[in-house]
N, C-alpha and C. Protein backbone atom coordinates (compact mmCIF):
# COMPACT_ATOMS: atom_id res chain seq x y z
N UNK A 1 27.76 2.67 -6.42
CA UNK A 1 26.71 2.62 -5.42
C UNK A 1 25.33 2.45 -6.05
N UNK A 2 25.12 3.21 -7.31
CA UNK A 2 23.89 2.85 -7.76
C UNK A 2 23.52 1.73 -8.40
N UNK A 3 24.16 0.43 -8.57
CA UNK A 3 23.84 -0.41 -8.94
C UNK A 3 23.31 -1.70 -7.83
N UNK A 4 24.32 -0.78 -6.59
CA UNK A 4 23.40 -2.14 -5.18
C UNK A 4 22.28 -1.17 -5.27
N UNK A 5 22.01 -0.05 -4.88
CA UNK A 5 21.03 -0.02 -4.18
C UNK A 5 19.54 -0.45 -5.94
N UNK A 6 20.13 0.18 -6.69
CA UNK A 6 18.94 -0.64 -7.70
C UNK A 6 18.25 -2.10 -7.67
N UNK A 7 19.77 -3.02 -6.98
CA UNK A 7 19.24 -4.14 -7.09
C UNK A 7 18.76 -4.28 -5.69
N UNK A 8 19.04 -3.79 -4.42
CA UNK A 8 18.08 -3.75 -3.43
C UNK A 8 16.76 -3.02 -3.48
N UNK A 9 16.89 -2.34 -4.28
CA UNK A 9 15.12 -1.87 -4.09
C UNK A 9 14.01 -2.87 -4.91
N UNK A 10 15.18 -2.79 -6.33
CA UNK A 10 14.23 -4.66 -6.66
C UNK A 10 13.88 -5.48 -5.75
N UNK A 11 14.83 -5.94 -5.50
CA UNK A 11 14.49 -6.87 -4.82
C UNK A 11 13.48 -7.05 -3.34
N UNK A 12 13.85 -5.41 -2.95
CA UNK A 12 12.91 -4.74 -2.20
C UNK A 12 11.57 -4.98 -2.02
N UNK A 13 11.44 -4.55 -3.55
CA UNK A 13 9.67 -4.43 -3.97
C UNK A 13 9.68 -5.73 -4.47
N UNK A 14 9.85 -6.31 -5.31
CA UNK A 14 9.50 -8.33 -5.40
C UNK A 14 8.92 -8.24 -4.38
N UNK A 15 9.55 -8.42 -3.47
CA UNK A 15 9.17 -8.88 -1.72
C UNK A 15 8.29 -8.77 -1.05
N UNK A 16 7.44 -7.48 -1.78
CA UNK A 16 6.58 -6.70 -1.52
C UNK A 16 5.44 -7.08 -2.26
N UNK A 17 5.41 -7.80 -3.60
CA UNK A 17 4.40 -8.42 -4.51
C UNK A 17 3.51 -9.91 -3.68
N UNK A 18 2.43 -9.12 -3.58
CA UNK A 18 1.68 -10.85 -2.75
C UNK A 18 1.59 -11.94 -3.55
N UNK A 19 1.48 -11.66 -5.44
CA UNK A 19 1.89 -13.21 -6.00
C UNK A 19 2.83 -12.42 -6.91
N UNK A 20 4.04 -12.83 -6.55
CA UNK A 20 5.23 -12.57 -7.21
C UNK A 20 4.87 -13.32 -9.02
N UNK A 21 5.83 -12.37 -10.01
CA UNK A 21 5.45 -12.37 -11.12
C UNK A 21 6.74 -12.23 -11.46
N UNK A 22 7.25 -13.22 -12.62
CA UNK A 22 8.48 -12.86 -12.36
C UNK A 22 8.46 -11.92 -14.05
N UNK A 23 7.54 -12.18 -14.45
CA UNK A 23 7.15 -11.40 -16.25
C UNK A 23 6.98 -9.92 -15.45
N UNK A 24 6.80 -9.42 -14.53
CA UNK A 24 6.89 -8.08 -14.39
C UNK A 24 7.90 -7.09 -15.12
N UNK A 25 9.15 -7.51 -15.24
CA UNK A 25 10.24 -6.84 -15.85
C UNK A 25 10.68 -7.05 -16.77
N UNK A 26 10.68 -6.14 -18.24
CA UNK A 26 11.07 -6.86 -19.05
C UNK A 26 12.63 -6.91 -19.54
N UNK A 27 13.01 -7.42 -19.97
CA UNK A 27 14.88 -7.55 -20.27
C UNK A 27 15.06 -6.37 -20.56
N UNK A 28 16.64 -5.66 -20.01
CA UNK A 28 17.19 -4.87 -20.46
C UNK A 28 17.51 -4.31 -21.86
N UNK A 29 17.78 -2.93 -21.88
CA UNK A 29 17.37 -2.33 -23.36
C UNK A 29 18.58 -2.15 -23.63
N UNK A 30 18.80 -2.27 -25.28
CA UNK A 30 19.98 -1.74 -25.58
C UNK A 30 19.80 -0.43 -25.57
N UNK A 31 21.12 0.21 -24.74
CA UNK A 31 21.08 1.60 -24.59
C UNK A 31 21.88 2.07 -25.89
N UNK A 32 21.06 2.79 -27.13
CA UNK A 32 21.44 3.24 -28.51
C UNK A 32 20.97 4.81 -28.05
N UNK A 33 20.33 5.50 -27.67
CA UNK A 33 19.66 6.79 -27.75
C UNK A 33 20.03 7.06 -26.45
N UNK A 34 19.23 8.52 -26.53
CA UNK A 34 19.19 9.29 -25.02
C UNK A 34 18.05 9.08 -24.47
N UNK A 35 17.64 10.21 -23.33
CA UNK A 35 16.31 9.70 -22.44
C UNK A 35 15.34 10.76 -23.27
N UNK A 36 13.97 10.22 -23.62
CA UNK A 36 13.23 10.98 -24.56
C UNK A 36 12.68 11.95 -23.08
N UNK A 37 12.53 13.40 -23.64
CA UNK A 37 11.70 13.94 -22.91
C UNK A 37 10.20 14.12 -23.26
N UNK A 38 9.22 14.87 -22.77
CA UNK A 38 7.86 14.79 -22.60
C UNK A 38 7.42 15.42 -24.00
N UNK A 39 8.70 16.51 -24.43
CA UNK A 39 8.34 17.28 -25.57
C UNK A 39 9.16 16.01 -27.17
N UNK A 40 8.02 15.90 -28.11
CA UNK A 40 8.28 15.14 -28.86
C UNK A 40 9.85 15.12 -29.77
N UNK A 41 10.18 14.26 -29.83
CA UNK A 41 11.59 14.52 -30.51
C UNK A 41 12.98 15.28 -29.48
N UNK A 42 12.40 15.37 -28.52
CA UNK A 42 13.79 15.84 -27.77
C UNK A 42 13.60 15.33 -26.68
N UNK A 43 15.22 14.88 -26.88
CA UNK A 43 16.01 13.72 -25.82
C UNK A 43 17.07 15.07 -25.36
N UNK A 44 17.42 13.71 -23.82
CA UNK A 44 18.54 14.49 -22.90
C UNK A 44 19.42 13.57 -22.62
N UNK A 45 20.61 13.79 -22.42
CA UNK A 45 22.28 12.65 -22.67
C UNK A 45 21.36 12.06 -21.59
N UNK A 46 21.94 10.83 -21.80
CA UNK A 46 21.87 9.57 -21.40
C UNK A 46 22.90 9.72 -19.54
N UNK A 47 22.94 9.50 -18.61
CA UNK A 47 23.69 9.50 -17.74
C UNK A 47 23.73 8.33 -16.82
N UNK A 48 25.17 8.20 -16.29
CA UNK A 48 25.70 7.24 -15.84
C UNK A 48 24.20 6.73 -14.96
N UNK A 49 23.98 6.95 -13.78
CA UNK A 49 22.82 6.85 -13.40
C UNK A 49 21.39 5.92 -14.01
N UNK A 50 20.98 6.60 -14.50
CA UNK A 50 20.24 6.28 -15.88
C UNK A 50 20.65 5.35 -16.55
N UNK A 51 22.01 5.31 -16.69
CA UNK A 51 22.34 4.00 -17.91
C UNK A 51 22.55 2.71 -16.81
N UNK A 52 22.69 2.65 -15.77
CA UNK A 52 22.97 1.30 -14.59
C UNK A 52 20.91 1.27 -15.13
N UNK A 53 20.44 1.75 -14.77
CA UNK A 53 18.79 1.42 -14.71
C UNK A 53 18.35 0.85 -15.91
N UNK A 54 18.90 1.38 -17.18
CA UNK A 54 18.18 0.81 -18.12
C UNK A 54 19.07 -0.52 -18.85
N UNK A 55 20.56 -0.56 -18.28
CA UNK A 55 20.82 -1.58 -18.32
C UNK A 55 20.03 -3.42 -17.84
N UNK A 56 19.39 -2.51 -16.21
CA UNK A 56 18.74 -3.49 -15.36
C UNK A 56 17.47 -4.08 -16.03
N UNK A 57 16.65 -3.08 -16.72
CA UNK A 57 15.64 -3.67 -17.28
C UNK A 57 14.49 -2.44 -17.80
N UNK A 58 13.69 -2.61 -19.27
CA UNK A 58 13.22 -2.18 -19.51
C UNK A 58 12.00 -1.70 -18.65
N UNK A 59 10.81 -1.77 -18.95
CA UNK A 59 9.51 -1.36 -18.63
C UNK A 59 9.90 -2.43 -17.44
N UNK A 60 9.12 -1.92 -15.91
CA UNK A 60 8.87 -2.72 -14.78
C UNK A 60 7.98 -2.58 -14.15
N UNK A 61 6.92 -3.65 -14.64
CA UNK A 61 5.26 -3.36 -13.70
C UNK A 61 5.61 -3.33 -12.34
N UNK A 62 4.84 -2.71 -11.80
CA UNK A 62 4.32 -2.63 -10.07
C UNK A 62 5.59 -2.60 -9.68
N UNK A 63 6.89 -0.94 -10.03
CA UNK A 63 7.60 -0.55 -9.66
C UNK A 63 7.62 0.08 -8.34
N UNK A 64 8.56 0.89 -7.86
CA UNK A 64 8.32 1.49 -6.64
C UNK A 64 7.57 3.22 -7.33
N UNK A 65 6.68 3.45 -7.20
CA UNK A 65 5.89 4.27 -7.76
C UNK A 65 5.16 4.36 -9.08
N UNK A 66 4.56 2.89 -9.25
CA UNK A 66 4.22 2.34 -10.11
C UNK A 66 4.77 1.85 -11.32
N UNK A 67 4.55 1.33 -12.57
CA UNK A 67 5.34 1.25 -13.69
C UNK A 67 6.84 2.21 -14.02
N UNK A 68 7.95 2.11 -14.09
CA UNK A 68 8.89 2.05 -14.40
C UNK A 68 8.82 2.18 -16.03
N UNK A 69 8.50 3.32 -17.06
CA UNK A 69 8.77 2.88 -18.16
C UNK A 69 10.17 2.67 -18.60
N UNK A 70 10.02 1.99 -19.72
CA UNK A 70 11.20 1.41 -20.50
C UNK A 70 11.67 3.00 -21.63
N UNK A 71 12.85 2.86 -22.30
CA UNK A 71 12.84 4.15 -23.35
C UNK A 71 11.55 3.99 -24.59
N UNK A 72 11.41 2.75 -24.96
CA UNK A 72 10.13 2.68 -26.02
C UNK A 72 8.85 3.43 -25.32
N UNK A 73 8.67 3.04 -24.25
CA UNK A 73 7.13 3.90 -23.58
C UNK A 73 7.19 5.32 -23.36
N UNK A 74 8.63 5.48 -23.49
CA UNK A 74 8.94 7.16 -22.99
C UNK A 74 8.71 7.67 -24.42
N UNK A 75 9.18 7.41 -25.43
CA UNK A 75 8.95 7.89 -26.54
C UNK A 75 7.44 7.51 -27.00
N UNK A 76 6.93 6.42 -26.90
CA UNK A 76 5.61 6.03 -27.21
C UNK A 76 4.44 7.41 -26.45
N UNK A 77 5.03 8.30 -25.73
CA UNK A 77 4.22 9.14 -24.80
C UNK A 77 4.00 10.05 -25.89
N UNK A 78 4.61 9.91 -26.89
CA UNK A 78 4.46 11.29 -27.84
C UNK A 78 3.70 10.93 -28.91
N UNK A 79 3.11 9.73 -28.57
CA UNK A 79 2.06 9.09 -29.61
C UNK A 79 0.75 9.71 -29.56
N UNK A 80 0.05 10.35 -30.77
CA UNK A 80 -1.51 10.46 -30.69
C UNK A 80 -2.32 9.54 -31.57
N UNK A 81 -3.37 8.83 -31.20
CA UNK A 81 -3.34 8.34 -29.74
C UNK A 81 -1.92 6.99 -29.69
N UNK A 82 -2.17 6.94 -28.61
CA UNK A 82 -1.04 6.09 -28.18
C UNK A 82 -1.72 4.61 -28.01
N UNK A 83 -1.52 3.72 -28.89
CA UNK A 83 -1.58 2.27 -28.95
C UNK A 83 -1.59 1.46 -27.76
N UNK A 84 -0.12 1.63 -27.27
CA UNK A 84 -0.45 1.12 -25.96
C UNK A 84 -1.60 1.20 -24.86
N UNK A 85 -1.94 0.14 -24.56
CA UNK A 85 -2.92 0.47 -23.13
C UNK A 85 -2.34 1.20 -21.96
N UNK A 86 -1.34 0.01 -21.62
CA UNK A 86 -0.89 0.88 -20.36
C UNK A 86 -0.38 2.12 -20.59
N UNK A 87 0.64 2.36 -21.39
CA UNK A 87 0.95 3.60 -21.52
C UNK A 87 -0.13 4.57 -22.06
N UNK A 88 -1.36 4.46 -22.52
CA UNK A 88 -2.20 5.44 -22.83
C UNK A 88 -2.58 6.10 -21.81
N UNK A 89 -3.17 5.18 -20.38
CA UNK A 89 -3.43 5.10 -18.73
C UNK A 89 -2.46 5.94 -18.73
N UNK A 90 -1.35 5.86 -18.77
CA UNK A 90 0.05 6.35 -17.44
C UNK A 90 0.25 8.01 -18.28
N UNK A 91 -0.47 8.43 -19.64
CA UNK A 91 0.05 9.21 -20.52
C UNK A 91 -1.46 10.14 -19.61
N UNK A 92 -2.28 9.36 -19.57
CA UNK A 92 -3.80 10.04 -19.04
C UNK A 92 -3.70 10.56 -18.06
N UNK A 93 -2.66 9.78 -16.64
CA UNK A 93 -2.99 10.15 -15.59
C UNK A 93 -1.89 11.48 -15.45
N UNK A 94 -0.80 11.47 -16.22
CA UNK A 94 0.45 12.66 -15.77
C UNK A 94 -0.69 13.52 -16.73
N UNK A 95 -1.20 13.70 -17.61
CA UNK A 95 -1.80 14.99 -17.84
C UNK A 95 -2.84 15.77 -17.25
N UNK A 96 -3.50 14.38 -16.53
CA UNK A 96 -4.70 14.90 -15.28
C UNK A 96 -3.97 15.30 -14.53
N UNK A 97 -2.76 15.09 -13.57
CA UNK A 97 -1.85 15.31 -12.93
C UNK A 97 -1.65 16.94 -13.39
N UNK A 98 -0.76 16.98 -14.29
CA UNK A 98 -0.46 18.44 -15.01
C UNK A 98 -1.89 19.41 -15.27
N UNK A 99 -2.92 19.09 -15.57
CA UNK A 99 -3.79 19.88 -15.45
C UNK A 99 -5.04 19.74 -14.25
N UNK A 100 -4.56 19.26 -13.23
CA UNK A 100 -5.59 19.26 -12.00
C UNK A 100 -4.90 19.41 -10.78
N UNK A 101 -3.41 19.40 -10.76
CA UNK A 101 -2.44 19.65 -9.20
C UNK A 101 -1.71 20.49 -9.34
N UNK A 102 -2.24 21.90 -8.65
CA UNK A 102 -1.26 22.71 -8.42
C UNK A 102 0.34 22.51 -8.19
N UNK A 103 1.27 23.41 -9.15
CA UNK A 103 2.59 23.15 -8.55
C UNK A 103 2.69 21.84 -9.04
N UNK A 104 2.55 20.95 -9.95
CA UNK A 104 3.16 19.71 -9.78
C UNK A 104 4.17 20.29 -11.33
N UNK A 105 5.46 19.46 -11.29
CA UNK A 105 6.31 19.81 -12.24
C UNK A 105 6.22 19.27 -13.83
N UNK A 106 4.36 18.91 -13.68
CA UNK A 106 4.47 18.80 -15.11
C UNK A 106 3.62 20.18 -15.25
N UNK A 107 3.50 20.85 -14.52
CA UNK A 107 2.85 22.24 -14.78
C UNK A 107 3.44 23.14 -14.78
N UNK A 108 4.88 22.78 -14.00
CA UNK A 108 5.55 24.00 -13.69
C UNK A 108 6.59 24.30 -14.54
N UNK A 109 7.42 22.65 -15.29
CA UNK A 109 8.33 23.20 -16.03
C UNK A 109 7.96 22.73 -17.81
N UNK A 110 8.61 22.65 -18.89
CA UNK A 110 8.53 22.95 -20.31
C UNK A 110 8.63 21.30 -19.99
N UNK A 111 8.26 21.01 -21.31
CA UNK A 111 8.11 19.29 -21.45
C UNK A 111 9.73 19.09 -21.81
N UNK A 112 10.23 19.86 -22.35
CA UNK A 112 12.04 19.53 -22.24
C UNK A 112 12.53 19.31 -21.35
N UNK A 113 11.85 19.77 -20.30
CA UNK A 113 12.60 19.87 -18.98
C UNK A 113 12.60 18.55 -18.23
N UNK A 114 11.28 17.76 -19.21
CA UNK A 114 10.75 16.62 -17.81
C UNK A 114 10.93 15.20 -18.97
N UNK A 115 10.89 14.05 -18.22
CA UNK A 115 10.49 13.02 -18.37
C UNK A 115 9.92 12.49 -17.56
N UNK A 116 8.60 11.65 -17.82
CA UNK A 116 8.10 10.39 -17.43
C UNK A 116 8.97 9.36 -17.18
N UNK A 117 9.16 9.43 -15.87
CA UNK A 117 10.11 8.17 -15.13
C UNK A 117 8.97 6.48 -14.68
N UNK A 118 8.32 6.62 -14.17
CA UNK A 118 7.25 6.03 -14.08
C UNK A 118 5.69 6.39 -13.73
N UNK A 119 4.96 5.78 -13.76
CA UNK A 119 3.55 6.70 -13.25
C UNK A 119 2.59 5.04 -12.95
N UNK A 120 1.79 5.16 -12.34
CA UNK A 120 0.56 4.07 -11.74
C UNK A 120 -0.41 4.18 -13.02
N UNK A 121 -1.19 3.29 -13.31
CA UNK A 121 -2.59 4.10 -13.74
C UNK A 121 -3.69 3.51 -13.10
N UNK A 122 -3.18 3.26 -12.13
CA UNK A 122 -4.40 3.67 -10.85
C UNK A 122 -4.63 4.50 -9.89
N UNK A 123 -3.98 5.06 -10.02
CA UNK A 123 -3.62 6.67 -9.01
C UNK A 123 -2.49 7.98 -9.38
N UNK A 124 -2.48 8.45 -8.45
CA UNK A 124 -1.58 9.52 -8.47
C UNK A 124 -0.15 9.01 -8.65
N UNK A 125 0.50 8.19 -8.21
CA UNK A 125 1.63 7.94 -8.40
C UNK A 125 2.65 8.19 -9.31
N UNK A 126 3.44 8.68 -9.50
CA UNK A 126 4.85 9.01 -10.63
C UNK A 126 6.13 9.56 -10.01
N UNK A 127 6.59 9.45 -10.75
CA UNK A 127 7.97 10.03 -10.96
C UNK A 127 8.52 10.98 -11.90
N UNK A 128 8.79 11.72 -11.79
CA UNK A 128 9.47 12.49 -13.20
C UNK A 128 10.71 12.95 -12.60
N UNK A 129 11.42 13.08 -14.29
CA UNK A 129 13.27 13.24 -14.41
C UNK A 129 13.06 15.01 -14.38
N UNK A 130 13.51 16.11 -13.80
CA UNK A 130 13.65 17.19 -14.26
C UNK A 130 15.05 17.42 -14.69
N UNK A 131 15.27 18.10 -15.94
CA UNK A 131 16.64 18.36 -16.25
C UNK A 131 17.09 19.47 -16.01
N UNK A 132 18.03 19.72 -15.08
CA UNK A 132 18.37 21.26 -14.97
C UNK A 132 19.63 21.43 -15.88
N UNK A 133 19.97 22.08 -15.83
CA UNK A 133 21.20 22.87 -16.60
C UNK A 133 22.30 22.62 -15.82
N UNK A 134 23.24 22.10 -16.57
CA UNK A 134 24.53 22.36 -15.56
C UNK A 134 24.54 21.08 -14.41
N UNK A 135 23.88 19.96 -14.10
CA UNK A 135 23.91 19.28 -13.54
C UNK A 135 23.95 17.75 -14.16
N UNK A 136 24.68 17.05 -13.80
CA UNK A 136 24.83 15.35 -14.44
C UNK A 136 23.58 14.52 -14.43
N UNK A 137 23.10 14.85 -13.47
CA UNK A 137 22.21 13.95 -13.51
C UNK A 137 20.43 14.70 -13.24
N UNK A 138 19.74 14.32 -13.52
CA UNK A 138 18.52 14.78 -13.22
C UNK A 138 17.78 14.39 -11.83
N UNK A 139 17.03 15.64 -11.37
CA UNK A 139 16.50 16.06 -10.39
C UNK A 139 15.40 14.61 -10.74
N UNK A 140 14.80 13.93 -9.11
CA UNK A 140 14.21 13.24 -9.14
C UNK A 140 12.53 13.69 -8.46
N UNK A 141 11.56 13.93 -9.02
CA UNK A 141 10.27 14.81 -8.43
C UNK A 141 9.14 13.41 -8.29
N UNK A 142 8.28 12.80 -6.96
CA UNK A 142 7.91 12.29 -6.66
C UNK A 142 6.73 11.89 -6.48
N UNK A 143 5.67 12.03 -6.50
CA UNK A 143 4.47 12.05 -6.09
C UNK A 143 3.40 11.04 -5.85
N UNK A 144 3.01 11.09 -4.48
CA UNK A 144 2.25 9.76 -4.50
C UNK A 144 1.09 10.45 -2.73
N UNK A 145 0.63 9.14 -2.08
CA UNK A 145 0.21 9.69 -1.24
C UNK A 145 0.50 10.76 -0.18
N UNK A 146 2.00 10.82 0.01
CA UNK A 146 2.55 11.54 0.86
C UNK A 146 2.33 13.27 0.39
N UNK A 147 2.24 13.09 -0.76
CA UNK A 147 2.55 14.69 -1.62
C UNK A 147 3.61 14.88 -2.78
N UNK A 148 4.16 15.28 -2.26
CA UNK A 148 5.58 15.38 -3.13
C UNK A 148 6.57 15.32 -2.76
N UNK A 149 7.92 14.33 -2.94
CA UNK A 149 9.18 14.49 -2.88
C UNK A 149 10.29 15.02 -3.91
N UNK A 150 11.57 15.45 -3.54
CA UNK A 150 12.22 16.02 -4.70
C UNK A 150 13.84 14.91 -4.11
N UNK A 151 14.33 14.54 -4.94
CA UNK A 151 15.28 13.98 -4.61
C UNK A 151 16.42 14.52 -5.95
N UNK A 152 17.88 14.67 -5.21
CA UNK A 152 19.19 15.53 -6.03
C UNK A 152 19.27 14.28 -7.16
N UNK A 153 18.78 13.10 -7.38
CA UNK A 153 19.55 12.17 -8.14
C UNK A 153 18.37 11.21 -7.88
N UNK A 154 18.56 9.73 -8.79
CA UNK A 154 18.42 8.16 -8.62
C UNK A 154 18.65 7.56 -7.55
N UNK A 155 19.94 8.41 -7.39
CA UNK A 155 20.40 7.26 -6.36
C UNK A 155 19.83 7.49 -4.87
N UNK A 156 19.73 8.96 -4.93
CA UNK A 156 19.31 9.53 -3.36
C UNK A 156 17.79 8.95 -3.23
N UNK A 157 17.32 9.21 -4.30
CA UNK A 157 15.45 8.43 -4.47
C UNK A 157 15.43 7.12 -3.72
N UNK A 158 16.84 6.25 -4.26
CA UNK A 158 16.37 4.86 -4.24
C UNK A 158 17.17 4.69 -2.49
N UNK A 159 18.08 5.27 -2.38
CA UNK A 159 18.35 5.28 -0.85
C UNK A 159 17.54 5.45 0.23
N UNK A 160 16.27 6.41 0.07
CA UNK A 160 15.31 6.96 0.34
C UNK A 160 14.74 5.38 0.63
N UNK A 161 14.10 5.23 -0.57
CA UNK A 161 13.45 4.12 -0.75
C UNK A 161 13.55 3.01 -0.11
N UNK A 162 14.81 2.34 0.07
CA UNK A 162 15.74 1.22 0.72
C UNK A 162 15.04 1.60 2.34
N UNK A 163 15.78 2.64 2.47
CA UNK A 163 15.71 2.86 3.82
C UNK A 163 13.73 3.64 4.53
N UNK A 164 13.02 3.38 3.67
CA UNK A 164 11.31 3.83 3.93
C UNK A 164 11.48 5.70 4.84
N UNK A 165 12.44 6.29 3.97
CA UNK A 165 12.50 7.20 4.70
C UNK A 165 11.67 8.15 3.70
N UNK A 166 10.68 8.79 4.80
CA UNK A 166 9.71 9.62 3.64
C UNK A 166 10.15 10.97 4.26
N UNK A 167 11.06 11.44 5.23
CA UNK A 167 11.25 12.97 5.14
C UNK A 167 11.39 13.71 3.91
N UNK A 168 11.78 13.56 2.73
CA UNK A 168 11.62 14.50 1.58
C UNK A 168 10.32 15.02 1.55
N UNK A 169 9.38 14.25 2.01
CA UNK A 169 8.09 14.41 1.25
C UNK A 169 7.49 15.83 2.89
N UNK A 170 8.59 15.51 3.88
CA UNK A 170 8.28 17.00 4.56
C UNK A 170 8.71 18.63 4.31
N UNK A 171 9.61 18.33 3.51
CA UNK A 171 10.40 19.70 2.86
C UNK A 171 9.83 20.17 1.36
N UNK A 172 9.00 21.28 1.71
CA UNK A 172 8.68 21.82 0.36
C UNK A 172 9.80 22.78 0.00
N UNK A 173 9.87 22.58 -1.45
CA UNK A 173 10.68 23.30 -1.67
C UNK A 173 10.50 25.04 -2.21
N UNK A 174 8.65 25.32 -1.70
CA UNK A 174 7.81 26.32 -1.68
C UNK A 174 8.17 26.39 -0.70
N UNK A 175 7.81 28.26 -0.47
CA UNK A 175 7.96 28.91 1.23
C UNK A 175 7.04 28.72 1.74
């Protein structure tokens, strides 16, 4: 299932680009490593999930919640300073993020816990992987104009997505 709906939300958002680009995405990565987390040098297994996505394609500008990094930008996050442009932006805005929004889960949990899934660097926008314990796949945490969404998986995110359903973003998972 997660490989239609990946390629429907692509194709989704293309659709959605007013001058389509087709250099937005860059070729798929060889999947050799795991997914780097936020804290330098530690990665988390690689999962089925995860591996349909990075099969599809590395780094993807003007994703569905902005840039899409690739595994090089995820690890490049642990760069001081970080070379990249864009990723310096997307490294700037999750730490303004983490130190200016209450409750957001780069404040709340250990940088092991998280990855940079994608982020804008023109706004608030991102994504992050939370890793819980004991679960296959990682928790999907959202943020954009709506507030925050939490989605069980990829796939539930991108179902979400497919279908423009923003109820997650009505359920806090605060009392």
């Amino acid at each position: 299932m997660i490989v239609e709906n990946l390629k429907t939300a692509v194709a989704q958002r293309i659709a959605l680009d007013t001058v389509p680009d087709s250099n937005n995405m860059s070729a798929a990565e060889p999947i050799l490593r795991d997914i780097p987390t936020l804290k330098k040098g530690k990665y988390r297994k690689l999962t089925p999930m995860l591996e349909q996505r990075f099969k599809m394609c590395g780094r993807w500008l003007h994703a569905t919640h902005g840039t899409w990094l690739s595994l090089a930008d995820m690890e490049m996050l642990w760069d001081d300073p970080v070379q990249d442009n864009l990723v310096r932006a997307l490294k700037y805005q999750a730490e303004a993020a983490r130190d200016n929004w209450p409750n957001h889960a780069y404040g709340l949990f250990r940088a092991e816990r998280l990855s940079l899934f994608a982020a804008s660097d023109l706004g608030n926008e991102s994504i992050f992987l939370l890793w819980l314990d004991f679960e296959e796949e990682p928790e999907v945490w959202v943020y954009d104009s709506n507030g925050e969404s939490r989605y069980a998986n990829l796939d539930e995110y991108l179902l979400a997505y497919i279908s423009d359903d923003l109820s997650a973003s009505e359920r806090s998972w605060r009392a």
